[in-house]
Protein backbone atom coordinates (compact mmCIF):
# COMPACT_ATOMS: atom_id res chain seq x y z
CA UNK A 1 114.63 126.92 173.29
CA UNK A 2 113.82 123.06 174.04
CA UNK A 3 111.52 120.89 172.02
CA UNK A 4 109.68 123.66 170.15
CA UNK A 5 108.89 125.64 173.63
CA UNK A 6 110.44 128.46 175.64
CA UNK A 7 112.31 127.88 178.89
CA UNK A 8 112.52 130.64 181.65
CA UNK A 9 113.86 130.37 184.87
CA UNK A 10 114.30 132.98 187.90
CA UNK A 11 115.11 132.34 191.35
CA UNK A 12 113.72 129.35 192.25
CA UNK A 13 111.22 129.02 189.41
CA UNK A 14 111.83 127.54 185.86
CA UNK A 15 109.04 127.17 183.68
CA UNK A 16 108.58 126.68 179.71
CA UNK A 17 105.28 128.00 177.03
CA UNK A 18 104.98 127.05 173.72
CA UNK A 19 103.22 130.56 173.32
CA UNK A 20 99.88 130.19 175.35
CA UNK A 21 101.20 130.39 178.71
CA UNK A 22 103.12 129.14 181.29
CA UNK A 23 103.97 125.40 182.62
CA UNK A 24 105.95 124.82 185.64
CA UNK A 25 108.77 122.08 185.49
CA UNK A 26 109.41 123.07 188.97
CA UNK A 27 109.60 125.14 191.88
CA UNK A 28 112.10 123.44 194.12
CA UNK A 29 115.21 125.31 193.29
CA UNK A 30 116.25 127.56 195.92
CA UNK A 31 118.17 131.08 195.75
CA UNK A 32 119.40 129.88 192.48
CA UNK A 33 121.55 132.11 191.00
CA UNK A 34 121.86 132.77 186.52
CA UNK A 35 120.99 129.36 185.01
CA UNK A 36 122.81 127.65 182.10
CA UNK A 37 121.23 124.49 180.02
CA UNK A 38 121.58 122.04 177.63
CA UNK A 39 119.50 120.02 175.50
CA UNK A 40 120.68 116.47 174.32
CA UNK A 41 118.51 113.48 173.45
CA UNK A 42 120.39 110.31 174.18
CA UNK A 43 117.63 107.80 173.83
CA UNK A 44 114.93 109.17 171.63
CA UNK A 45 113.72 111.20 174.33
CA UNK A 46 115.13 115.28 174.26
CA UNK A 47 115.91 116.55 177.76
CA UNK A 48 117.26 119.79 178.66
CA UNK A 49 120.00 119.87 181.79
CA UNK A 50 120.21 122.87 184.21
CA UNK A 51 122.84 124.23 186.09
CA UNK A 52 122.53 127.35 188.81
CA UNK A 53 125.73 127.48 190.72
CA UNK A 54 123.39 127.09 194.11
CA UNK A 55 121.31 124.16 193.55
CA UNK A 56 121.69 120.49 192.18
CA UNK A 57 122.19 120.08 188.38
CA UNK A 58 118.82 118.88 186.81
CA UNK A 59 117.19 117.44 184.19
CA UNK A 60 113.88 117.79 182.91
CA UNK A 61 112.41 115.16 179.76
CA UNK A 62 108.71 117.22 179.43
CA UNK A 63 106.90 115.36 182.41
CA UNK A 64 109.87 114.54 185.00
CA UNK A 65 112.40 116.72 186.70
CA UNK A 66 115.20 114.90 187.84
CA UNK A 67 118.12 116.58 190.84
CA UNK A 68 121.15 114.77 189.76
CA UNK A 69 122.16 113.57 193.01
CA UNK A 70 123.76 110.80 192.19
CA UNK A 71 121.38 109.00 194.78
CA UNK A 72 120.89 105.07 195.08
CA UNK A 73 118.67 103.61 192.94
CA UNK A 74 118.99 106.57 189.99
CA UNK A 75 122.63 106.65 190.12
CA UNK A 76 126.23 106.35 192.17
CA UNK A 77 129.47 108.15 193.33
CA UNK A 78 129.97 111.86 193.97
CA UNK A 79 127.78 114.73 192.53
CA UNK A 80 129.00 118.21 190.94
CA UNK A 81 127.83 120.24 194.13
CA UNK A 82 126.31 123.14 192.83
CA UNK A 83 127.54 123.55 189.04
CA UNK A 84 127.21 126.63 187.77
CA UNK A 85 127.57 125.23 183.72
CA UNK A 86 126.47 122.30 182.46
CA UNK A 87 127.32 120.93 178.53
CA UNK A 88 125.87 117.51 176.84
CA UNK A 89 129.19 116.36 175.33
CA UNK A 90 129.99 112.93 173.84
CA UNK A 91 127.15 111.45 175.74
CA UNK A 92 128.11 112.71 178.93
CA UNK A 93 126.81 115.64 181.14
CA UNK A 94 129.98 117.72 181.73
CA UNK A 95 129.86 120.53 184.78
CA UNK A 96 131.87 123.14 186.49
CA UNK A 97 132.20 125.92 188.31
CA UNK A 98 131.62 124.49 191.54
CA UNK A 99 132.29 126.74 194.59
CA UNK A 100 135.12 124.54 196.55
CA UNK A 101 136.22 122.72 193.11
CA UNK A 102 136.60 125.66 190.41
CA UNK A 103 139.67 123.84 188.86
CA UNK A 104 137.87 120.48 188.32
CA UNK A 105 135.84 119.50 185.58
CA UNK A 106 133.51 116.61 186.61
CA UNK A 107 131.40 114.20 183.93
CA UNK A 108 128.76 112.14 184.55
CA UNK A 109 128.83 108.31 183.09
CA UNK A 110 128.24 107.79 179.24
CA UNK A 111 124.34 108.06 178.10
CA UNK A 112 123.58 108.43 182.36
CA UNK A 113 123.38 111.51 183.19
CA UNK A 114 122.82 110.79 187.11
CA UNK A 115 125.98 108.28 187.49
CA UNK A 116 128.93 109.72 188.57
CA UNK A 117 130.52 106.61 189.67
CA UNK A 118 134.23 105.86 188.00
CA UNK A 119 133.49 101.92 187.63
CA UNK A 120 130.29 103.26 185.10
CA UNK A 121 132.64 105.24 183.44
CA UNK A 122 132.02 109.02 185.14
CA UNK A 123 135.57 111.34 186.35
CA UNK A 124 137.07 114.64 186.90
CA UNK A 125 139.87 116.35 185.33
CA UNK A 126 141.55 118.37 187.42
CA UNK A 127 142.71 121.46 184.92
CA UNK A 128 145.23 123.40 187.12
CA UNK A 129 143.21 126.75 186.46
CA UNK A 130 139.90 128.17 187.67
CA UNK A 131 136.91 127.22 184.94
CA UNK A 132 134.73 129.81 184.06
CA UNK A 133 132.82 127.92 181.08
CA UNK A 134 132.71 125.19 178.52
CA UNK A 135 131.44 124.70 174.65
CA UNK A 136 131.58 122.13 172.16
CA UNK A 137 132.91 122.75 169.37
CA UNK A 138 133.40 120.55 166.57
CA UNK A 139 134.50 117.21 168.25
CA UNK A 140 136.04 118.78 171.20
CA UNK A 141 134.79 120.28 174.54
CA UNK A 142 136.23 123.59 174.92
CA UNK A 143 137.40 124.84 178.42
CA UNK A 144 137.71 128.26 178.97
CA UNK A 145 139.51 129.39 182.38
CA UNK A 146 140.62 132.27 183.74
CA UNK A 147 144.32 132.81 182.41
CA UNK A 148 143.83 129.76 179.97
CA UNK A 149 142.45 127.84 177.67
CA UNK A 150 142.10 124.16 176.80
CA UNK A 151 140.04 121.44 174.63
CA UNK A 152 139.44 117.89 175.84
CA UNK A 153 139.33 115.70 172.51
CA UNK A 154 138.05 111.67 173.03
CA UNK A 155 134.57 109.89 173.44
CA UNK A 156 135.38 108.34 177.05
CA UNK A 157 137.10 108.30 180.56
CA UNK A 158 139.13 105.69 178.59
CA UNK A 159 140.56 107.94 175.63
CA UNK A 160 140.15 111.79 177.25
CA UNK A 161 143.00 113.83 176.02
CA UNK A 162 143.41 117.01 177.96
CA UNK A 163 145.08 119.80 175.35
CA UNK A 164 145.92 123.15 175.98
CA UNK A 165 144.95 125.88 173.73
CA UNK A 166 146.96 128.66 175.30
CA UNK A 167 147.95 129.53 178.87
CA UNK A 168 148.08 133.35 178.08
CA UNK A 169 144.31 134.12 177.57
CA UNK A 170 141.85 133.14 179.26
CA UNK A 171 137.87 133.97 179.74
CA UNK A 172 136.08 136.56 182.32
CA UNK A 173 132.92 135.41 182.00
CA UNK A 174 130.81 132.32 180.51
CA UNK A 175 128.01 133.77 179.19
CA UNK A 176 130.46 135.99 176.94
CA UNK A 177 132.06 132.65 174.80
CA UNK A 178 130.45 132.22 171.27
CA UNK A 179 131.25 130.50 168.91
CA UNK A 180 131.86 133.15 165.56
């Protein structure tokens, strides 16, 4: 659910209603795989981020869908390739699950969410195990991996703290963490 409407994607389609049919926010995803999102409003304006674990991350504000590229001009330095999760955390898009990269955990520059350049303030944390999802909780990010678990506490690149939880559990799938 994003700003009072429904969001639905499949394949290469997502699409929201507000209960009288359906509005494409776009078509241009290809072979994409089970989507996660996540709504944040940084600047009076709500958007709602996408991840597919095929295609760019995204976002979309209710009239523009954005591929976070990282491009000239709308941003800098190196793009998640292919996230399959992506969390709004402490004004930063956070993503993993990235084919070649499973063990990093990449963030895009405070309040932009298509600058991945280090001098803005954007990084990875390399974690040591393969991520299988994140969640916020409280004033943390939570990292679940395969055989472990971890929280990053801080606001920025600057103050990060990476803490483990445990190294003798970890998570089999992301769409199985909750928060209880």
């Amino acid at each position: 659910v994003w700003s009072n409407k429904v969001v639905a994607a499949r394949d290469a389609n997502v699409m929201y209603s507000s209960g009288s049919g359906w509005t494409s926010i776009t078509t241009a995803r290809s072979s994409a795989e089970r989507y996660t999102f996540s709504v944040y409003n940084w600047a009076g304006t709500e958007k709602i981020a996408m991840a597919d674990g095929v295609n760019d991350a995204a976002t979309y504000d209710g009239s523009t869908y954005l591929a976070l590229t990282g491009g000239a001009g709308s941003g800098a330095g190196t793009k998640p390739t292919a996230p399959e999760v992506v969390v709004e955390h402490k004004n930063h898009l956070f993503f993993c699950g990235m084919t070649s990269k499973r063990h990093l955990l990449q963030f895009s520059a405070p309040y932009s969410e298509n600058d991945f350049s280090a001098a803005s303030g954007a990084g990875e944390i390399a974690i040591g195990d393969e991520i299988v999802g994140l969640a916020t909780f409280r004033e943390t990010l939570v990292i679940f991996c395969k055989d472990s678990i971890y929280r990053l506490a801080g606001s920025s690149v600057s103050d990060f703290v990476l803490q483990p939880v445990t190294r003798n559990i970890g998570c089999v799938s992301r769409f199985s963490i909750q928060e209880i």
